[in-house]
Structure formats: structure tokens, C-alpha cells
C-alpha atoms as a PDB file:
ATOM      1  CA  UNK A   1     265.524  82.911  95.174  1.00  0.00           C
ATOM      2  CA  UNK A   2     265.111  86.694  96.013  1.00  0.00           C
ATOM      3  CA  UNK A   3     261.595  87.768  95.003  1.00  0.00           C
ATOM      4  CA  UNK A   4     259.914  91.295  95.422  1.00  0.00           C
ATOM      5  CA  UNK A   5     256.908  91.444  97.533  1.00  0.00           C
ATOM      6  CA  UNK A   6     254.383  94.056  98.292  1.00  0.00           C
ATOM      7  CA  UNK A   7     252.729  97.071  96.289  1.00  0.00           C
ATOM      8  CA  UNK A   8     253.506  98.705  93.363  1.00  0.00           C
ATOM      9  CA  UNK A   9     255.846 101.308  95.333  1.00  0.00           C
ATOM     10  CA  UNK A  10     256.217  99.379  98.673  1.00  0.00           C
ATOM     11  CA  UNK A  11     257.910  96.189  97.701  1.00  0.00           C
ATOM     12  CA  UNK A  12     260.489  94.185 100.084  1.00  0.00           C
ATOM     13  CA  UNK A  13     263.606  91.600  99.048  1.00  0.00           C
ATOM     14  CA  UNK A  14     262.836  88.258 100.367  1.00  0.00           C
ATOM     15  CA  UNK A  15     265.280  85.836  99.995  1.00  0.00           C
ATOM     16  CA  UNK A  16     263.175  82.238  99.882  1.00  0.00           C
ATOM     17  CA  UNK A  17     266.023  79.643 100.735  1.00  0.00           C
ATOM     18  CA  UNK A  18     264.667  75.299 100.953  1.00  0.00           C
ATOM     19  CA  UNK A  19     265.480  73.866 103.969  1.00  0.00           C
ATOM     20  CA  UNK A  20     264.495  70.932 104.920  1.00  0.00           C
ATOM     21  CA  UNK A  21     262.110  70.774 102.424  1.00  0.00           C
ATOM     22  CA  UNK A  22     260.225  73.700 103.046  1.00  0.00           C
ATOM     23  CA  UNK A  23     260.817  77.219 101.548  1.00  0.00           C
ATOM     24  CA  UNK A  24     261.587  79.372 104.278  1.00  0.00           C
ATOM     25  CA  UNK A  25     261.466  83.399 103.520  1.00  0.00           C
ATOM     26  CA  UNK A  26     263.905  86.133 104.978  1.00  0.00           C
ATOM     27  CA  UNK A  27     262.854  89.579 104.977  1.00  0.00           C
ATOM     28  CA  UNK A  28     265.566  91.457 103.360  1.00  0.00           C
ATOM     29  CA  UNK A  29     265.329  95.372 102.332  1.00  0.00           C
ATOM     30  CA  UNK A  30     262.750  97.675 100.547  1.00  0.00           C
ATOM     31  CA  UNK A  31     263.509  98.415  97.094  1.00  0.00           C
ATOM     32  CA  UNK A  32     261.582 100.538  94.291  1.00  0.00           C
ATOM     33  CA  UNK A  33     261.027  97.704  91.953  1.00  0.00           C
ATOM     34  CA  UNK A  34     259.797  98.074  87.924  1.00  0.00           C
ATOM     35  CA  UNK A  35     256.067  97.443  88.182  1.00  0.00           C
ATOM     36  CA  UNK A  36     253.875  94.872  86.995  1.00  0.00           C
ATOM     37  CA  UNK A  37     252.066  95.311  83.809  1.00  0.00           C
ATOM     38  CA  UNK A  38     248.834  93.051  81.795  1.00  0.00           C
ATOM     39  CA  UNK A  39     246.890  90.696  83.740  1.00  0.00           C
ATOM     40  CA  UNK A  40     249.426  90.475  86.657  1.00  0.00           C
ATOM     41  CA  UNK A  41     248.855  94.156  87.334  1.00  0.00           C
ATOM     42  CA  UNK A  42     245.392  94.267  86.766  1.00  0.00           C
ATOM     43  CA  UNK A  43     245.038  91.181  89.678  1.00  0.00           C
ATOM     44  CA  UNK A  44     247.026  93.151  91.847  1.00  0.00           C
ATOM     45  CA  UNK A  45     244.870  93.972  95.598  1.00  0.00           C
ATOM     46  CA  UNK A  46     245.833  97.368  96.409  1.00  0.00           C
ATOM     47  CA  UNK A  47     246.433  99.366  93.266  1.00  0.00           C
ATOM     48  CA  UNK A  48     248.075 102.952  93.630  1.00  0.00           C
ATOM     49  CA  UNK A  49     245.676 105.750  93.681  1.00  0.00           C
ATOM     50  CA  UNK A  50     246.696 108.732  91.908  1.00  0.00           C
ATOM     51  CA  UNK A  51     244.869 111.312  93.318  1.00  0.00           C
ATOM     52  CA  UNK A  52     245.355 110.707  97.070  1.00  0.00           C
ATOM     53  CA  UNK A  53     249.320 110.464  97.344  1.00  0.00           C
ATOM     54  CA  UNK A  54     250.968 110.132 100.201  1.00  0.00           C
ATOM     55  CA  UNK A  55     254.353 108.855 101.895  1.00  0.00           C
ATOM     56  CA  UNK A  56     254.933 106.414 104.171  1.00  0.00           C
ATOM     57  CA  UNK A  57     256.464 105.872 107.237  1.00  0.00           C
ATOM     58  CA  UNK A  58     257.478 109.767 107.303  1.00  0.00           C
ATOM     59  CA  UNK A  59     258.144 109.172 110.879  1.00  0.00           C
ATOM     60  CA  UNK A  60     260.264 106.604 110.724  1.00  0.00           C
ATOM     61  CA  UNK A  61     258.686 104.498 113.463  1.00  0.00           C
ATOM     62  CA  UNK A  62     257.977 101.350 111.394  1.00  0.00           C
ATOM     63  CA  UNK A  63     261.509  99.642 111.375  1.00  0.00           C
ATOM     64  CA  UNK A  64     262.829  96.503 110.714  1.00  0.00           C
ATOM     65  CA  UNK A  65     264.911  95.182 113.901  1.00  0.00           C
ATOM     66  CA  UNK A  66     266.925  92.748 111.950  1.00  0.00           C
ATOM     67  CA  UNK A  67     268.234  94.679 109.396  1.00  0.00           C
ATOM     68  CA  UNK A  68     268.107  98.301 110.613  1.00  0.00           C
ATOM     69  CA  UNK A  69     266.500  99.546 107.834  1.00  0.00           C
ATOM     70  CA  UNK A  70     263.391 101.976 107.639  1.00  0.00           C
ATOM     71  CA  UNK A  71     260.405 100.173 106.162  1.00  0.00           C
ATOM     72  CA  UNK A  72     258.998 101.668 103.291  1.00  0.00           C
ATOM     73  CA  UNK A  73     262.005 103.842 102.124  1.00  0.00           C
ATOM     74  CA  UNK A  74     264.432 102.580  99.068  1.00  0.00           C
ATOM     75  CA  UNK A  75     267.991 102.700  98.623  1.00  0.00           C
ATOM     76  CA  UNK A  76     269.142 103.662 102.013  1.00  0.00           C
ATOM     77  CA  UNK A  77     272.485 104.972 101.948  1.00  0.00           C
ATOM     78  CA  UNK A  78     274.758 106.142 104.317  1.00  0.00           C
ATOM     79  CA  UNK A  79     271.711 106.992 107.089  1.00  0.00           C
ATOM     80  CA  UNK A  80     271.206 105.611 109.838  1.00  0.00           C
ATOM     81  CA  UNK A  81     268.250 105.337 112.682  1.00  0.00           C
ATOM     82  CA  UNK A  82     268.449 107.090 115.891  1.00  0.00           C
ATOM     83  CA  UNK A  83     266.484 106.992 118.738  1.00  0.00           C
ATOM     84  CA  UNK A  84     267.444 110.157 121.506  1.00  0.00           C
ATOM     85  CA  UNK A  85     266.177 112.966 121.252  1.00  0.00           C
ATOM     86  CA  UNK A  86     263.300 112.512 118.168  1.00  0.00           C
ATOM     87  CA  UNK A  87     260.719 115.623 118.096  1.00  0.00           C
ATOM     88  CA  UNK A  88     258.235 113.060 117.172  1.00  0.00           C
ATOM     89  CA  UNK A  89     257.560 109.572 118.222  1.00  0.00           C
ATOM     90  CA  UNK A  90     260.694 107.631 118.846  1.00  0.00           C
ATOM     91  CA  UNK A  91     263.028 107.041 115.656  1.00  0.00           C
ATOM     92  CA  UNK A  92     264.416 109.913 113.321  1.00  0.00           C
ATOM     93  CA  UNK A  93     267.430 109.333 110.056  1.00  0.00           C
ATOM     94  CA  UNK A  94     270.631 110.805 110.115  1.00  0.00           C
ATOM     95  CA  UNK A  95     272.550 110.863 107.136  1.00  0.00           C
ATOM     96  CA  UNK A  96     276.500 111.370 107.281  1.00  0.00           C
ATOM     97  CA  UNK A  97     278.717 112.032 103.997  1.00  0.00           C
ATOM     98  CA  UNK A  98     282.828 113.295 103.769  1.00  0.00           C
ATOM     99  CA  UNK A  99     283.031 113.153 100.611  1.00  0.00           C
ATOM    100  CA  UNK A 100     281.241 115.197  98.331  1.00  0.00           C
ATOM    101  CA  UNK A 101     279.225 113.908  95.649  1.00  0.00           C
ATOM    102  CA  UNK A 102     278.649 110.331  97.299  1.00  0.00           C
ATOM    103  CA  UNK A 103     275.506 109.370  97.957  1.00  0.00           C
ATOM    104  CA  UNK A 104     273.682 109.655 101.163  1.00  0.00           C
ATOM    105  CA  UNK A 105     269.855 109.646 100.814  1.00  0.00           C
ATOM    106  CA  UNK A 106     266.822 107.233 101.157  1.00  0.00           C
ATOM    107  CA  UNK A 107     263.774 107.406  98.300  1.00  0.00           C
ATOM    108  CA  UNK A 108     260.119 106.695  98.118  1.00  0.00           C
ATOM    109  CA  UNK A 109     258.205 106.814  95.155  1.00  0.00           C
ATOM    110  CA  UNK A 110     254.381 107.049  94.896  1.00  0.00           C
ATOM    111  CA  UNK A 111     251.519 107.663  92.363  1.00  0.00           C
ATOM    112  CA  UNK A 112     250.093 111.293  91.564  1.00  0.00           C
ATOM    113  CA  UNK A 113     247.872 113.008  88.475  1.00  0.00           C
ATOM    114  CA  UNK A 114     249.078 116.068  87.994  1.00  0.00           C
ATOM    115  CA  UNK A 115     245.786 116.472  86.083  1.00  0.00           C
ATOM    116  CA  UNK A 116     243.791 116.672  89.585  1.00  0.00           C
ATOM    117  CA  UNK A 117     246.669 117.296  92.146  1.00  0.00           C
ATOM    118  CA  UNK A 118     247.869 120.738  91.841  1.00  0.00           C
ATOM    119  CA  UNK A 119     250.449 120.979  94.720  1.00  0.00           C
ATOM    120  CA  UNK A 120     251.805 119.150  97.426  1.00  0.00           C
ATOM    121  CA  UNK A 121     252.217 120.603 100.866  1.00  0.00           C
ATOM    122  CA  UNK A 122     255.501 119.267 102.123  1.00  0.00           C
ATOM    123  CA  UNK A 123     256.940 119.530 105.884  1.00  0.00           C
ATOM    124  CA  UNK A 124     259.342 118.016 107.811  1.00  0.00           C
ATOM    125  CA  UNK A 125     261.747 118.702 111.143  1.00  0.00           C
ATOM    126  CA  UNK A 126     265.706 118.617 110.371  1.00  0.00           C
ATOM    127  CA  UNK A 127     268.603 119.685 112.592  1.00  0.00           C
ATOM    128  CA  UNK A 128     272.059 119.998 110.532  1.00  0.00           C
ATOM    129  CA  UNK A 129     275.875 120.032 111.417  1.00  0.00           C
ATOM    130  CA  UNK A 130     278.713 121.371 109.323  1.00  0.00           C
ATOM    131  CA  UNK A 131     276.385 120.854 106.140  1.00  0.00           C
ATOM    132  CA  UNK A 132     278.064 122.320 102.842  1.00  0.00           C
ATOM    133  CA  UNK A 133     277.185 122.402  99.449  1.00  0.00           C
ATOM    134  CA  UNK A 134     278.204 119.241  96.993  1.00  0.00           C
ATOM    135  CA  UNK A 135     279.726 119.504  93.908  1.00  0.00           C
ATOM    136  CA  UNK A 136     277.305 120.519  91.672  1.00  0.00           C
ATOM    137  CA  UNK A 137     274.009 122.940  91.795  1.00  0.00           C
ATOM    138  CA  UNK A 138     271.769 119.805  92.901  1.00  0.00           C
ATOM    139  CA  UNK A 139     273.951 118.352  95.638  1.00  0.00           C
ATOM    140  CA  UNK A 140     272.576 119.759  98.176  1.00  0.00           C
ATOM    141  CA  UNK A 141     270.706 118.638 101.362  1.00  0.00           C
ATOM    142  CA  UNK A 142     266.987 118.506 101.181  1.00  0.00           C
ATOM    143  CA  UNK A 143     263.397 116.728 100.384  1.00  0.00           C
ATOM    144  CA  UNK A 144     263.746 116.745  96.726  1.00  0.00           C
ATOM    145  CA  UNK A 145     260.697 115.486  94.026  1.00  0.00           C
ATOM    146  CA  UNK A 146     261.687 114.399  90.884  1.00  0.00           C
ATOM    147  CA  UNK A 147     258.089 114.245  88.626  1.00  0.00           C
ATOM    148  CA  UNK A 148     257.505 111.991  85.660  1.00  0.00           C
ATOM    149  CA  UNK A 149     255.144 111.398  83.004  1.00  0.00           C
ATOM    150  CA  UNK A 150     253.366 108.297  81.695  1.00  0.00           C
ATOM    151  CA  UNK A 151     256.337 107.148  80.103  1.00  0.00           C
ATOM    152  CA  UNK A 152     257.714 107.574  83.043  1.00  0.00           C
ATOM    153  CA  UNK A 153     260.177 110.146  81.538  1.00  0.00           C
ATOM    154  CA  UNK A 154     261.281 113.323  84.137  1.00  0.00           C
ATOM    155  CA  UNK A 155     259.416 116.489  83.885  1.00  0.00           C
ATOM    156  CA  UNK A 156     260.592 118.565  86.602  1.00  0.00           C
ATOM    157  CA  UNK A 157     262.070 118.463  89.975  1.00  0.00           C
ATOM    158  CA  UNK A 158     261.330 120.889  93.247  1.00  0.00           C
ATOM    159  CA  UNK A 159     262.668 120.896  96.275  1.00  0.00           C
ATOM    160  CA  UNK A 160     261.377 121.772 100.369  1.00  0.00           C
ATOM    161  CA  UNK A 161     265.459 122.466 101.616  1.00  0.00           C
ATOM    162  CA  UNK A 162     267.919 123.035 101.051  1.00  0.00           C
ATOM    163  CA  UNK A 163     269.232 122.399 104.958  1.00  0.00           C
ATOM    164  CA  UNK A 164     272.259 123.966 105.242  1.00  0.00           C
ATOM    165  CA  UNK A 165     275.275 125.068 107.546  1.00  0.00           C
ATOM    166  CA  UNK A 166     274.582 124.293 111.330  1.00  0.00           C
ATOM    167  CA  UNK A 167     271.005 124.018 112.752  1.00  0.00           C
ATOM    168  CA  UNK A 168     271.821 121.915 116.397  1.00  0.00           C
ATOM    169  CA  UNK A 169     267.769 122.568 117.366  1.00  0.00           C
ATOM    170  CA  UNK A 170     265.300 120.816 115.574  1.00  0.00           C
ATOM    171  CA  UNK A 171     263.608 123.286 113.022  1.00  0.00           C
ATOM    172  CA  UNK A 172     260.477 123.090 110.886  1.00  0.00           C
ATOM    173  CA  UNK A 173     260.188 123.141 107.014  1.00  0.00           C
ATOM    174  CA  UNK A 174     257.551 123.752 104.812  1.00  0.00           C
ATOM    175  CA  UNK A 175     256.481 124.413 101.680  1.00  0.00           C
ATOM    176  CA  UNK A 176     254.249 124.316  98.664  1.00  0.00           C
ATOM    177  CA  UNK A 177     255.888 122.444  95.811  1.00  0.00           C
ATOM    178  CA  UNK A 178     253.623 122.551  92.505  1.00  0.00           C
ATOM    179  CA  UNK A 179     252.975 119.619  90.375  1.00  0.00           C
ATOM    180  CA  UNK A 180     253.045 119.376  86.532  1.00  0.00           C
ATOM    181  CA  UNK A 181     249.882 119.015  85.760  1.00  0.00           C
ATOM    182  CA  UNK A 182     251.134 116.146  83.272  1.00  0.00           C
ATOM    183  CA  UNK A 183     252.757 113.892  85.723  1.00  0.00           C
ATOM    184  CA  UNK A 184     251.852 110.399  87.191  1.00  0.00           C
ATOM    185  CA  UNK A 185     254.985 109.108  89.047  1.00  0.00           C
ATOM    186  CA  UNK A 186     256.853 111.203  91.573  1.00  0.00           C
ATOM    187  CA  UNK A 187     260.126 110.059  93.773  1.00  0.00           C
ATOM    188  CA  UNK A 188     260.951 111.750  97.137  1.00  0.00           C
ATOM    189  CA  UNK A 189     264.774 111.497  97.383  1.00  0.00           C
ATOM    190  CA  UNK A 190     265.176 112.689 101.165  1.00  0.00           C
ATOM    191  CA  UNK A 191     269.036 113.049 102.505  1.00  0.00           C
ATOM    192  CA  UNK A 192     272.194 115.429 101.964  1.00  0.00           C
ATOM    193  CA  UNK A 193     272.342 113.817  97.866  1.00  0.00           C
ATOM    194  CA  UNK A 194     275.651 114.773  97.665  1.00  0.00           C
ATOM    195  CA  UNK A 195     276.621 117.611 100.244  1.00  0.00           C
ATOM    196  CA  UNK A 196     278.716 116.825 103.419  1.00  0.00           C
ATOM    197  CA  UNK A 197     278.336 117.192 107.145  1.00  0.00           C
ATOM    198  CA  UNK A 198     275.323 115.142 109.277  1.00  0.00           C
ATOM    199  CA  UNK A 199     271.467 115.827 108.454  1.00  0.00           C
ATOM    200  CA  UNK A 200     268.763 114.333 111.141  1.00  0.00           C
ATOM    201  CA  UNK A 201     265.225 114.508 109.577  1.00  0.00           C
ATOM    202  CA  UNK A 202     261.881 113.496 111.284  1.00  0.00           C
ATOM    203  CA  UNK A 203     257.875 113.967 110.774  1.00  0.00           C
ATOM    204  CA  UNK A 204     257.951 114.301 107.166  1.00  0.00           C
ATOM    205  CA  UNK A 205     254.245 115.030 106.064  1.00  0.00           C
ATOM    206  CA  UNK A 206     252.751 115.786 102.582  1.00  0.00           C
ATOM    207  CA  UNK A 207     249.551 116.636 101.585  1.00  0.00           C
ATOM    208  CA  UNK A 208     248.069 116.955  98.167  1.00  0.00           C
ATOM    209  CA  UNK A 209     246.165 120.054  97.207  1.00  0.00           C
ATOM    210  CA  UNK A 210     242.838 119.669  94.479  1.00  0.00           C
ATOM    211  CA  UNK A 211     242.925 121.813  91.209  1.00  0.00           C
END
């Protein structure tokens, strides 16, 4: 059996296989799962909270050795973790794409009420080589926010980036990235989403700002 475990947005595949009787669970990958709804939701522990978002693991430290994979972060394509050089701690992601309009990005979703949070301060550290633009208008390499309502329908998408051309140093990014003021999902989709060339990002932060 592969089951989902974890919170609402911070699920993890674990593949329970019997052996020798006994179930025996193998931690797999994260993965943005659909939630829970009725009485299994409402038993849930730790319940999003709407008006304190945040991300998770924006450093990258918290890894998991077996699989490679960045904890916390869904649908990791084409990236991979490093660990010379990082600005902060001791991990950073590198994504690498030749072929425009392929995939090469990681995501993270989260709860937010656009009712109460009226902007998010984004920032993060990238260094870029030989970056150029995808195919179309929104292939191109940055920290992008898609927004949704409560039917979970998109509303609006904003972007800290693009990150392009050659930047060998690491460089800082910020920027203030206004919320719909009816949303209650967001997704972070983090990685060159369809450009070409290597992107290394590090120390992504966010913090919400009160209406």
C-alpha cells in the first residue's frame, strides 16, 4: 500500500509493504495531496492556519538521505541538492533544463486569507547560468504564486524573478507580491518552469503582511 501521511500541505508517500507479518513503512517522496474533508478533517492535529502562512524548509537543510529529495517541497523535477558553496546553511537546489518548455521546478502549497493577509514579502538568493526565456510568456525562471479561491479555482498569479541570463555570484531578491483579498490556497512553484540553462536558489523567506 502507498498511503499519504502528514498535514494538509506537508504530506509524504509511504509505501507500507508485510513482511514477515508485520507492516513495515518506507518513506518515499512529498507530494501535494487532495485534502481531507468531514469528520476526518475536522480530527485532523495540526490544521492549516490561514492567517500566519509560511513555507517550509526554504533553506533546504531538512533532506531526506535516502532518496535525495528536499522535505517539504512537491513534485521535484529536474533539481537537484548541492552542498559547496551555499550562502546559507549547508544545502541549496539547482535546477537544470535543455529543452524548453520541460519542466524543472519544485512546489509548496500553503493556506492564506486574502481577507486578513494583504501581501507577502518574498526573498530568496539565486545565482544563474546561460538562463533564457521558455517558450511562452510564463516560462520563465522564478518564485512564482499561483492564488486560489475557496473552490479552489485560480485567481491570480505574481511572481519575485524572473532570474535571468548569467548571475555566477549569489544575488538577493525581494519583493512585495499582493494577495487577492479573496484567496485561501496559494502554491509556490520555485525553479526555471520552463526556461533553460542552470538556476541555484537558497534562503527563500516569506512573510505575510496584515491589512
Amino acid at each position: 500500500m502507498i498511503i499519504p501521511l502528514g498535514e494538509r500541505y506537508q504530506q509524504v508517500f509511504h509505501l507500507f509493504e508485510k513482511q514477515d507479518g508485520q507492516l513495515v513503512a518506507t518513506r518515499l517522496q512529498p507530494t501535494l495531496f487532495v485534502p481531507m474533508t468531514g469528520k476526518s478533517e475536522n480530527l485532523r492535529e495540526v490544521k492549516p492556519d490561514p492567517l500566519n502562512p509560511q513555507l517550509v524548509n526554504g533553506g533546504f537543510e531538512e533532506t531526506n538521505p535516502e532518496t535525495g529529495r528536499f522535505d517539504h517541497w512537491h513534485y521535484q523535477r529536474r533539481s537537484s541538492l548541492m552542498t559547496d558553496g551555499a550562502p546559507q546553511g549547508q544545502h541549496y537546489i539547482c535546477f537544470e533544463n535543455d529543452e524548453a518548455g520541460r519542466t524543472a521546478h519544485v512546489l509548496q502549497a500553503f493556506a492564506i486569507d486574502g481577507s486578513q493577509i494583504e501581501a507577502l514579502t518574498m526573498s530568496a538568493q539565486y545565482l544563474t547560468t546561460d538562463v533564457r526565456p521558455g517558450r511562452t510568456p510564463s516560462d520563465r525562471p522564478s518564485l512564482t504564486i499561483h492564488f486560489y479561491d475557496q473552490r479552489r479555482l485560480p485567481i491570480g498569479t505574481a511572481a519575485l524573478g524572473p532570474w535571468k541570463g548569467d548571475t555566477p555570484s549569489w544575488t538577493s531578491s525581494h519583493d512585495r507580491i499582493e494577495v487577492p483579498r479573496n484567496a485561501r490556497e496559494a502554491i509556490v512553484q520555485l525553479g526555471l518552469n520552463g526556461a533553460t540553462g542552470t538556476l541555484c536558489v537558497d534562503d527563500v523567506q516569506m512573510t505575510p503582511d496584515r491589512r
